[in-house]
N, C-alpha and C. Protein backbone atom coordinates (compact mmCIF):
# COMPACT_ATOMS: atom_id res chain seq x y z
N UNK A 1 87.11 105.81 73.60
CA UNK A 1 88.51 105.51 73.93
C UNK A 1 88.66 105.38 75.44
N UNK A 2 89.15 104.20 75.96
CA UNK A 2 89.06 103.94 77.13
C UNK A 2 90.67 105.00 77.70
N UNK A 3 90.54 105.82 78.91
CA UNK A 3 91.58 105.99 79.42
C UNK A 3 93.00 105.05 80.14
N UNK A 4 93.65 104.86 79.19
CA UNK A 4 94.74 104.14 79.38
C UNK A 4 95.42 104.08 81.10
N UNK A 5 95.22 105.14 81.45
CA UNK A 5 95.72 104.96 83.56
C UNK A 5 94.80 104.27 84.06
N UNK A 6 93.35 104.23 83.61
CA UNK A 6 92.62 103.65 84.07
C UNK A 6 91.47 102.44 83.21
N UNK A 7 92.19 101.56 82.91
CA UNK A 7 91.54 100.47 82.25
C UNK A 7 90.46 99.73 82.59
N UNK A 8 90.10 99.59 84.11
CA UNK A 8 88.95 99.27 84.70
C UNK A 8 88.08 100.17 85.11
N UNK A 9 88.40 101.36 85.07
CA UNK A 9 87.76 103.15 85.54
C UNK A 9 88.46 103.13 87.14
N UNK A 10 88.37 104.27 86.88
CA UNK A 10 88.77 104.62 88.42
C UNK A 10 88.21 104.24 89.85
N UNK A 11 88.65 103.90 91.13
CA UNK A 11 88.14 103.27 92.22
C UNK A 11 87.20 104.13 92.19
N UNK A 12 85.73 103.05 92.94
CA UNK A 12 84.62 103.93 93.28
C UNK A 12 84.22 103.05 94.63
N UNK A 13 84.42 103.34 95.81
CA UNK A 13 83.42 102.32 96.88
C UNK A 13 82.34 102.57 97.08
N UNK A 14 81.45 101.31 96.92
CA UNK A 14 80.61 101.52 97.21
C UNK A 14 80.01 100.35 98.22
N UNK A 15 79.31 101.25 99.16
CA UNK A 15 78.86 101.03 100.72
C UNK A 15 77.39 100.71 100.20
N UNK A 16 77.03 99.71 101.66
CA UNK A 16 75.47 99.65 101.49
C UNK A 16 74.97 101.10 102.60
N UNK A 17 73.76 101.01 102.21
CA UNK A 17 72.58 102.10 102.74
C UNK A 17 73.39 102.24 104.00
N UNK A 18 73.73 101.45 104.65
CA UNK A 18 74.25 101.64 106.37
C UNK A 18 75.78 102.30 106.13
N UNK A 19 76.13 102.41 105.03
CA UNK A 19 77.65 102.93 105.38
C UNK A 19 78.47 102.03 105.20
N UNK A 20 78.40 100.62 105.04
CA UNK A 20 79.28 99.67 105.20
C UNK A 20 78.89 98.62 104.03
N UNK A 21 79.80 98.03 103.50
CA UNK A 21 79.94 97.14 103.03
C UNK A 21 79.31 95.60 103.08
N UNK A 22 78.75 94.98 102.52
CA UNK A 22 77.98 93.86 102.70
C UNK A 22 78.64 92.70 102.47
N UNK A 23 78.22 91.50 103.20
CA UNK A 23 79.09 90.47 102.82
C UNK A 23 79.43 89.95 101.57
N UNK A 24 78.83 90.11 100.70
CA UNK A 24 79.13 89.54 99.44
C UNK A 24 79.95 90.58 98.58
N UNK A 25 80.13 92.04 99.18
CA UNK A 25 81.02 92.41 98.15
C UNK A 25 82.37 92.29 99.01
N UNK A 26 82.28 91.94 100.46
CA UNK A 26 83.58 91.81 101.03
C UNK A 26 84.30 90.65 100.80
N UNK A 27 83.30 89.54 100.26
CA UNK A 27 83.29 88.28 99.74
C UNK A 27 84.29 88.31 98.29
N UNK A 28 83.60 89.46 97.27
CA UNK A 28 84.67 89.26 96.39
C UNK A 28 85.55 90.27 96.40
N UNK A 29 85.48 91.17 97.32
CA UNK A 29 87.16 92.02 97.55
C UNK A 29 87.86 90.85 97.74
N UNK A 30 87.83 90.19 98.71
CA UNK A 30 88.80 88.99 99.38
C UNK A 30 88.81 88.40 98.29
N UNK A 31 88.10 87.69 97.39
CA UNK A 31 88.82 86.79 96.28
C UNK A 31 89.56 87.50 95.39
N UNK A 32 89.12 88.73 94.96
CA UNK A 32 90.27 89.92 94.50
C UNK A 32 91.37 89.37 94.61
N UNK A 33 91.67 89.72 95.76
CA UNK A 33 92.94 89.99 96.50
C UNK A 33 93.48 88.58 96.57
N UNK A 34 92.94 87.61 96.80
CA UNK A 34 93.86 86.31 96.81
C UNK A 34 94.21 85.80 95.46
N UNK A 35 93.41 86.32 94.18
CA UNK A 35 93.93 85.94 92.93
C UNK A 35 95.04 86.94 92.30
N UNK A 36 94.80 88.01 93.07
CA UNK A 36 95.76 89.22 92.25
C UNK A 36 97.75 88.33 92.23
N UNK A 37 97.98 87.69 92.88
CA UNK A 37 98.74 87.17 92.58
C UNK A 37 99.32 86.26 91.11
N UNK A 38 98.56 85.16 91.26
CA UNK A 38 98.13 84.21 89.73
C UNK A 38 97.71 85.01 88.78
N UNK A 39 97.53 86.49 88.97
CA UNK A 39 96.49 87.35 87.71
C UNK A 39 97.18 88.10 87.54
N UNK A 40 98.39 88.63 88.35
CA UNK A 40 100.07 89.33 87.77
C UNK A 40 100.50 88.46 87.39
N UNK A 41 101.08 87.11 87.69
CA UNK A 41 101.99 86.23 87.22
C UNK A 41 101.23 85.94 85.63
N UNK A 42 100.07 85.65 85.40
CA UNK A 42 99.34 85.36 84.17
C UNK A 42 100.01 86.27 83.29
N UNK A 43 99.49 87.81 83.43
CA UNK A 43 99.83 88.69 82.56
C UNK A 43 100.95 89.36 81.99
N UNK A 44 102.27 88.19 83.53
CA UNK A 44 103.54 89.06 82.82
C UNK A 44 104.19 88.00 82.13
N UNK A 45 103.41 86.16 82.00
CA UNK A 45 104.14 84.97 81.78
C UNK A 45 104.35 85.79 80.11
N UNK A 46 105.57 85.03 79.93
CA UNK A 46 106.42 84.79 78.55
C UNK A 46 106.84 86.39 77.98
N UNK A 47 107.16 87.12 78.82
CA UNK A 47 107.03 88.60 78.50
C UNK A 47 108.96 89.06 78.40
N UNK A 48 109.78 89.53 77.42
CA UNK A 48 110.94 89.63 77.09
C UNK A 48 111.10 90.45 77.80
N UNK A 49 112.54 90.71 78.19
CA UNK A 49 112.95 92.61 78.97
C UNK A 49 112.52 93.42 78.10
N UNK A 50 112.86 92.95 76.51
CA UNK A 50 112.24 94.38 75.70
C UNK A 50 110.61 95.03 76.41
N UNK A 51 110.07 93.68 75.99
CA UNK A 51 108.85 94.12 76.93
C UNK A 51 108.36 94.64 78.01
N UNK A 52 109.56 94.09 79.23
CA UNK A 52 108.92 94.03 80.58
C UNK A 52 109.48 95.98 80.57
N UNK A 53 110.42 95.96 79.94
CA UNK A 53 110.82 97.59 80.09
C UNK A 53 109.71 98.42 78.60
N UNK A 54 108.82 98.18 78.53
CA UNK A 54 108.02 99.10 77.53
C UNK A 54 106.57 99.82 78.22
N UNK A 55 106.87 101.15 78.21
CA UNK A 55 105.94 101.65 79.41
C UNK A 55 104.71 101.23 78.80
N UNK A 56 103.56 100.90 79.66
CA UNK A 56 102.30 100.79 79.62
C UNK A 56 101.55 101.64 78.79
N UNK A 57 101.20 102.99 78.79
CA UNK A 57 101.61 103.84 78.48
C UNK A 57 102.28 104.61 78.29
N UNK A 58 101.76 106.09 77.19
CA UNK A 58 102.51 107.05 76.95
C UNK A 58 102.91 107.59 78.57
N UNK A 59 104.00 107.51 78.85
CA UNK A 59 104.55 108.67 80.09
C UNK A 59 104.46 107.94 81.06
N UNK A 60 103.90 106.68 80.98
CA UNK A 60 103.29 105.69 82.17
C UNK A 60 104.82 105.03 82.44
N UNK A 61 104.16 103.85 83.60
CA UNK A 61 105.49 103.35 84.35
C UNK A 61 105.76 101.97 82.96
N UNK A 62 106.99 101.17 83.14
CA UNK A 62 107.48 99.98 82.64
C UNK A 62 106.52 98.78 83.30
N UNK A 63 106.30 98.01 82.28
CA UNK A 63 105.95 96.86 82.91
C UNK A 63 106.41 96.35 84.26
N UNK A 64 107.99 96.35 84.15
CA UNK A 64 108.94 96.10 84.60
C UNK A 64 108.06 96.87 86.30
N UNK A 65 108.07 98.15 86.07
CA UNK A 65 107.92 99.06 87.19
C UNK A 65 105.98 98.45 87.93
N UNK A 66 105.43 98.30 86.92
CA UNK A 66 104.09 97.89 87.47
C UNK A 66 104.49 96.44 88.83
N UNK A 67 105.39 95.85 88.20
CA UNK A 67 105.20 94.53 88.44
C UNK A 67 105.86 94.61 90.08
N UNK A 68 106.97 95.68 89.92
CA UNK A 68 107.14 95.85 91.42
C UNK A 68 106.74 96.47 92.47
N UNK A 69 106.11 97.53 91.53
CA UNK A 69 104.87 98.13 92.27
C UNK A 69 103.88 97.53 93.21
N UNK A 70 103.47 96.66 92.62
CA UNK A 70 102.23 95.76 93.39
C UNK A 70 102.29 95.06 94.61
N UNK A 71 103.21 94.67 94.68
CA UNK A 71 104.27 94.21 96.21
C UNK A 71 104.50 95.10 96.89
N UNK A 72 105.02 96.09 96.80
CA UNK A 72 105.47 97.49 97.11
C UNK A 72 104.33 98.41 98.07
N UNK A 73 102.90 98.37 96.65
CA UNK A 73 101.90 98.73 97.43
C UNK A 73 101.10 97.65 98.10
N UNK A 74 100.93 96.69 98.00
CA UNK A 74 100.42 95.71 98.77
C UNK A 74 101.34 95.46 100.39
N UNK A 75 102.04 95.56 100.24
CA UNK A 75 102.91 95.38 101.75
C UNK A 75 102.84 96.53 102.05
N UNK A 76 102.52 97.91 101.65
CA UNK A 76 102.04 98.53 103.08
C UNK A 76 100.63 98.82 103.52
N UNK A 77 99.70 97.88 102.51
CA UNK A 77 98.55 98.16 102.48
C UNK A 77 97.90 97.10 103.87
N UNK A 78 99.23 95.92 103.56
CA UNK A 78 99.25 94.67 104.88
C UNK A 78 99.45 95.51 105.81
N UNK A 79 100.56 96.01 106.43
CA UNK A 79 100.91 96.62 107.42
C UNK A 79 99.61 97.43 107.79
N UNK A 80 98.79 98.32 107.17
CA UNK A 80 97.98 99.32 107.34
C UNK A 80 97.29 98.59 107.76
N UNK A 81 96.56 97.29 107.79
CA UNK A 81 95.46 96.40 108.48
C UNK A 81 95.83 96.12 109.15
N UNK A 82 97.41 95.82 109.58
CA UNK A 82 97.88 95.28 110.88
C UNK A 82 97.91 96.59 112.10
N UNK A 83 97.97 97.17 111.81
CA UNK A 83 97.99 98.75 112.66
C UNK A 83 96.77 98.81 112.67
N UNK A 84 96.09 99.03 111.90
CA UNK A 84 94.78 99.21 112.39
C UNK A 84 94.05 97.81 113.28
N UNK A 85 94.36 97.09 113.23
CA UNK A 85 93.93 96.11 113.93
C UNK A 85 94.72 95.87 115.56
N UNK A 86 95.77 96.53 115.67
CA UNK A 86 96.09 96.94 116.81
C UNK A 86 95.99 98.08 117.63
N UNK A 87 96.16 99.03 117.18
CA UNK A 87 95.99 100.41 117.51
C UNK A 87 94.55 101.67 117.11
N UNK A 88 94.69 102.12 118.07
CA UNK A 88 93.10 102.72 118.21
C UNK A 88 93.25 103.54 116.90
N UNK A 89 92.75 103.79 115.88
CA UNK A 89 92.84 104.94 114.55
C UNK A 89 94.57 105.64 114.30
N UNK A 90 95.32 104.66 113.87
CA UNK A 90 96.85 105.30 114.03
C UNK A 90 96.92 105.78 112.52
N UNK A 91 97.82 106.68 112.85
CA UNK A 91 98.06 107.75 111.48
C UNK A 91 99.20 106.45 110.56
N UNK A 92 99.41 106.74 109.60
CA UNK A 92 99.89 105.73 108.65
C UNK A 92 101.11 106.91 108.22
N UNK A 93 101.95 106.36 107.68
CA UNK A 93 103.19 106.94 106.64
C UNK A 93 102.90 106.23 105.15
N UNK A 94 102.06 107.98 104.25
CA UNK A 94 102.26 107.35 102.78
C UNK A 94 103.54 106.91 102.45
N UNK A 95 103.50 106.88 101.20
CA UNK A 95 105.10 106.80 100.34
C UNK A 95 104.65 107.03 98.96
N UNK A 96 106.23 107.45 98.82
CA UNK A 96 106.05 108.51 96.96
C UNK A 96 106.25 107.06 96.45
N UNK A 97 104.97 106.63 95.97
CA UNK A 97 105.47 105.24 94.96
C UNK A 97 106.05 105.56 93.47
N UNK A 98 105.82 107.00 92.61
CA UNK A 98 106.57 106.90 92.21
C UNK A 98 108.18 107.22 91.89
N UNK A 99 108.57 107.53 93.14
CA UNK A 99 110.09 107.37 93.51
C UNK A 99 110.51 105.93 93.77
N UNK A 100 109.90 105.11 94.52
CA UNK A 100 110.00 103.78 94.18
C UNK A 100 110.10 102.95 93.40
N UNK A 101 109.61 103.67 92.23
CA UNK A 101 109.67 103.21 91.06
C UNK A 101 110.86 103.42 90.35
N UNK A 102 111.56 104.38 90.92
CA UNK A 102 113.07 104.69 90.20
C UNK A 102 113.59 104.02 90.69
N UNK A 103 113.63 103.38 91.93
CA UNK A 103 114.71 102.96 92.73
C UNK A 103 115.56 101.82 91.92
N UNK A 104 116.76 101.69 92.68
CA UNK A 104 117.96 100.43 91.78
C UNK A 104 116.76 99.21 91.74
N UNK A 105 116.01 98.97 93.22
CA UNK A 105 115.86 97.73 92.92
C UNK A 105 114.60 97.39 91.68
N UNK A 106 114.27 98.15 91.40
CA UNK A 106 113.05 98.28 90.91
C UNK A 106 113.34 97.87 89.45
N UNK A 107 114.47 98.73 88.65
CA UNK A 107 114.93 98.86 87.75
C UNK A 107 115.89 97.41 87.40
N UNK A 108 116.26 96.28 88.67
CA UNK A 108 117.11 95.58 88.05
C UNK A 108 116.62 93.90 88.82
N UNK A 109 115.61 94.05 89.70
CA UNK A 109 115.46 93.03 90.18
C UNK A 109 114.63 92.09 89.18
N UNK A 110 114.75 90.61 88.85
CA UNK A 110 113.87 89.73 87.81
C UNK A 110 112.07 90.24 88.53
N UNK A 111 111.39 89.96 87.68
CA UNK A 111 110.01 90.26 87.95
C UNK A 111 109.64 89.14 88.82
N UNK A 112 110.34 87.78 88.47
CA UNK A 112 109.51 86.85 89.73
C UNK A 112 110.32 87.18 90.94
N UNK A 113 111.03 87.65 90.66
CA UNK A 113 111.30 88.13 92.56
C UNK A 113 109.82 88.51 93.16
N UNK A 114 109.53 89.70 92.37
CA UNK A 114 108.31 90.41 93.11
C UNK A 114 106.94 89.72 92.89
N UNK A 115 106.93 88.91 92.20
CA UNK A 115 106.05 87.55 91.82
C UNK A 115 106.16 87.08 93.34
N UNK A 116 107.20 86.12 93.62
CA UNK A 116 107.28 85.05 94.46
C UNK A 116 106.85 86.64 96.00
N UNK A 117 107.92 87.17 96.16
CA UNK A 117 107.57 88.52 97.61
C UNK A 117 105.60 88.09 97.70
N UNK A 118 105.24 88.44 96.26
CA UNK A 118 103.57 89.11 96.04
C UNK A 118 102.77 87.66 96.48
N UNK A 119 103.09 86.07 96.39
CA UNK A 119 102.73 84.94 96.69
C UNK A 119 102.27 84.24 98.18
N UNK A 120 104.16 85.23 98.15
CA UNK A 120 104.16 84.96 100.16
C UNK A 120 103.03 85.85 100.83
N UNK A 121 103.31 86.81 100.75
CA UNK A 121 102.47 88.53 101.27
C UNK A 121 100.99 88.24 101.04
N UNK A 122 100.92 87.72 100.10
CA UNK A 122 98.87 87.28 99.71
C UNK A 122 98.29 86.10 100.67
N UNK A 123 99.37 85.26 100.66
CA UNK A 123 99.06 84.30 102.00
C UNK A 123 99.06 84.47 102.96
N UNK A 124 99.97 85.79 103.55
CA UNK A 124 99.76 86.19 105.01
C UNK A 124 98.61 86.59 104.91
N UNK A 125 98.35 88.02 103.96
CA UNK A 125 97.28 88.63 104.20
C UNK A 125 95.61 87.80 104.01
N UNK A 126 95.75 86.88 103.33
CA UNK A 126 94.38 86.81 102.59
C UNK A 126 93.95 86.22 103.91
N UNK A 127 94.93 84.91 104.85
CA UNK A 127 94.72 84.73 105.88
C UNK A 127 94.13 85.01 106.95
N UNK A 128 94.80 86.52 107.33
CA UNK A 128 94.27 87.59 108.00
C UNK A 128 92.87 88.13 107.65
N UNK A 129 92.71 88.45 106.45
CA UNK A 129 91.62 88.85 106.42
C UNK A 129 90.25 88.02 106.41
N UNK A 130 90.22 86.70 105.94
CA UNK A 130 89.58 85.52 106.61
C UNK A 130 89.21 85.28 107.92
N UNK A 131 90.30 86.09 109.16
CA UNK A 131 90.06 85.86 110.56
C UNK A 131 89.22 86.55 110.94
N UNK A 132 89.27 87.73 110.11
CA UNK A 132 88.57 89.52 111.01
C UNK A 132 86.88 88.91 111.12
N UNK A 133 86.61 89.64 112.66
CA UNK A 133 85.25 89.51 113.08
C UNK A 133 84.45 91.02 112.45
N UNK A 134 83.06 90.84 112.03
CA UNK A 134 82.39 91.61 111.69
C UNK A 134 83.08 92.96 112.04
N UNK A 135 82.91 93.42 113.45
CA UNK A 135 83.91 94.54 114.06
C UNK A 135 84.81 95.05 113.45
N UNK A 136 85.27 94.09 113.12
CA UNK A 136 87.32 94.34 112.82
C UNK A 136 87.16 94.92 111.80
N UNK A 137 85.86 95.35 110.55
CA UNK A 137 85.96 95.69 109.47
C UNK A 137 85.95 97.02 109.54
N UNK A 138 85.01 97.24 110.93
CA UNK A 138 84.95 99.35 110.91
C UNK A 138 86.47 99.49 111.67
N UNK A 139 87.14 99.24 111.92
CA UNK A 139 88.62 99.77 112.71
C UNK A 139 89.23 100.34 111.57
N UNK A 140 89.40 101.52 111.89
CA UNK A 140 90.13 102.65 110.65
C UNK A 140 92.04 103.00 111.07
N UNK A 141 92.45 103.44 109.94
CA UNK A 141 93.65 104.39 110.40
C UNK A 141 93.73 105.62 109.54
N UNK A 142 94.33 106.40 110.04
CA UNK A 142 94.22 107.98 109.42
C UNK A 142 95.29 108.10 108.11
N UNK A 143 95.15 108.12 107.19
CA UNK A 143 96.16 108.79 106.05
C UNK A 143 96.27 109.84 105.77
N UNK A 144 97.04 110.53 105.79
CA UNK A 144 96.98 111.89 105.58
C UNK A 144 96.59 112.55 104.66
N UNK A 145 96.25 112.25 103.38
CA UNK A 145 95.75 112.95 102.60
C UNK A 145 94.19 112.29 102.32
N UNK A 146 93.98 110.92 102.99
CA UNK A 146 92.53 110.51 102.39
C UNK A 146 91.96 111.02 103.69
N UNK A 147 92.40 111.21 104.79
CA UNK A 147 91.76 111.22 106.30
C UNK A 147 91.22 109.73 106.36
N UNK A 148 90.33 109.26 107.37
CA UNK A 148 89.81 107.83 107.57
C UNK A 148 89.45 107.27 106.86
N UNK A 149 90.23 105.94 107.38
CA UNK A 149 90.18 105.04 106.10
C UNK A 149 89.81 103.74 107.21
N UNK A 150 88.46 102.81 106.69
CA UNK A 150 88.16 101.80 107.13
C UNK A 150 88.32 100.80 106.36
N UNK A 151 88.84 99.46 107.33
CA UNK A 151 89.74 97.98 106.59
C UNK A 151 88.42 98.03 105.40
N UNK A 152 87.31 98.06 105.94
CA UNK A 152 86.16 98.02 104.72
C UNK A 152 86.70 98.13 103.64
N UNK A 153 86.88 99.59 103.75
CA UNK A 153 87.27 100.39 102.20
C UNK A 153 88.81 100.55 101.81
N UNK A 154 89.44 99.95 102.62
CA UNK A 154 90.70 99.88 102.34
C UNK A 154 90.62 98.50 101.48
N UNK A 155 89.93 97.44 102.08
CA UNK A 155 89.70 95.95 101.24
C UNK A 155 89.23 96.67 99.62
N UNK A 156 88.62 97.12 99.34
CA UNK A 156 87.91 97.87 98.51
C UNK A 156 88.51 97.95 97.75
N UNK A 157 89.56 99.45 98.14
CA UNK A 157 90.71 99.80 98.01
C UNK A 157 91.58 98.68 96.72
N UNK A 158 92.10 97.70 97.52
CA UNK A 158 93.09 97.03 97.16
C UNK A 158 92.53 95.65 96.42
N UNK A 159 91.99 95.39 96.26
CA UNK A 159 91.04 94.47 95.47
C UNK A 159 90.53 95.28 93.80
N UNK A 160 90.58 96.59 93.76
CA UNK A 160 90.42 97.13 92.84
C UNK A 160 92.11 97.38 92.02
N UNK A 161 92.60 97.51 93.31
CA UNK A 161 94.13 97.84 92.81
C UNK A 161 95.36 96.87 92.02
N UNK A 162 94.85 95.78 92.63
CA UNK A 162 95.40 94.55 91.87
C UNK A 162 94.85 94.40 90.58
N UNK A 163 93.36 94.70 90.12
CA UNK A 163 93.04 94.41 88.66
C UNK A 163 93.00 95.79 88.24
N UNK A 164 93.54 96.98 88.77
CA UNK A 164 93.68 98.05 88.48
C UNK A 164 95.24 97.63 87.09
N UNK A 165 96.12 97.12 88.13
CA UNK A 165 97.50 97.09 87.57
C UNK A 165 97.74 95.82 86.58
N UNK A 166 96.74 94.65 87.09
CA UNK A 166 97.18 93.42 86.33
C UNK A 166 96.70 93.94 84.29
N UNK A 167 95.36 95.17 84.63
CA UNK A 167 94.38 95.60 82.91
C UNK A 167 95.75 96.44 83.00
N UNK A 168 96.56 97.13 83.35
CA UNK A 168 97.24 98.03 82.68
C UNK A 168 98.45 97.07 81.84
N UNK A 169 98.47 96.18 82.38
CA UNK A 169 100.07 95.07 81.55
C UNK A 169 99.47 94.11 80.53
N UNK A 170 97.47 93.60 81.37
CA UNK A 170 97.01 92.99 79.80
C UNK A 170 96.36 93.76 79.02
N UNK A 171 96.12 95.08 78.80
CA UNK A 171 95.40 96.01 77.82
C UNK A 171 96.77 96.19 76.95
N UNK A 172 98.07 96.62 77.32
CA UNK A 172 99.11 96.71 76.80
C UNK A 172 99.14 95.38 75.96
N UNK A 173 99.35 93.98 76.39
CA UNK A 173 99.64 92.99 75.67
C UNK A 173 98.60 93.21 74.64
N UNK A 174 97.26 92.79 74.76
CA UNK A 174 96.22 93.44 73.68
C UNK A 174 96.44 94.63 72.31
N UNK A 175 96.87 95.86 72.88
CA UNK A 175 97.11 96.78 72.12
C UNK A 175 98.25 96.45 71.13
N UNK A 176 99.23 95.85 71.45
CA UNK A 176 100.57 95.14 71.41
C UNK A 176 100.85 94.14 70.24
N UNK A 177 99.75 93.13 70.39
CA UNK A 177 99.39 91.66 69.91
C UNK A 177 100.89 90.86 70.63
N UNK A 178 100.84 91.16 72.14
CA UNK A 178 101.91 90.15 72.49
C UNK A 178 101.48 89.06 73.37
């Protein structure tokens, strides 16, 4: 029985022998991340409110709530590369995502809102991350509960996180037959 929070298993990075990441898996973090867009929109096309409001799981968030989630955490995951790419190791501000998840807007905004937000935001970023020189990949910022965090493994990070969330809305459709 596969664990339902975690449909792809839980993040694991993995570094080459040197500590760092090699081009070809930074190769497909980055395509990750530029499809996670088209690969939410896929999994939430033709999906009713009954649906979009039917938690993923038992106790888990709403479709509804995944879908704004991903924007949510992806824009500060942008910001976190942009700070780190300016500033020498700067401390970051988490956020309770799931209080975010209660929020009005969360609960009432259409899902392609956060579709179209997640379209724009992937084009800034994927951009950006296309530019970074070898270098630019060890520049870290501090989180407070992970301690250092390098763009490396933050790419990592968030490339897992997008097909983290897109298997939690298509394992549901699956389980579902929707």
């Amino acid at each position: 029985m596969t664990d339902l929070r975690y449909p792809i298993g839980k993040f694991i990075y993995e570094s080459s022998s040197t500590g760092s990441s090699n081009e070809e898996q930074k190769k497909k973090h980055l395509d990750d991340i530029a499809q996670t867009p088209a690969n939410l929109r896929a999994a939430l096309k033709g999906l009713s409110d009954k649906q979009l409001d039917t938690p993923y799981r038992p106790e888990g968030w709403t479709v509804r709530q995944v879908a704004h989630h991903v924007p949510d955490s992806h824009l500060n995951a942008y910001i976190r590369f942009k700070l780190a790419l300016t500033e020498d190791d700067p401390t970051i501000k988490p956020y309770a995502e799931d209080r975010w998840a209660q929020l009005g807007d969360t609960q009432t905004t259409p899902v392609e809102v956060s579709l179209t937000l997640l379209d724009a935001l992937h084009t800034r970023w994927v951009n950006l991350l296309r530019s970074l020189k070898p270098e630019d990949w060890k520049r870290t910022f501090r989180h407070t509960q992970l301690g250092e965090v390098s763009l490396e493994k933050n790419l990592a990070l968030y490339a897992w996180h997008g097909r983290h969330h897109v298997a939690h809305i298509t394992s549901l459709r699956e389980r579902s037959g929707w």
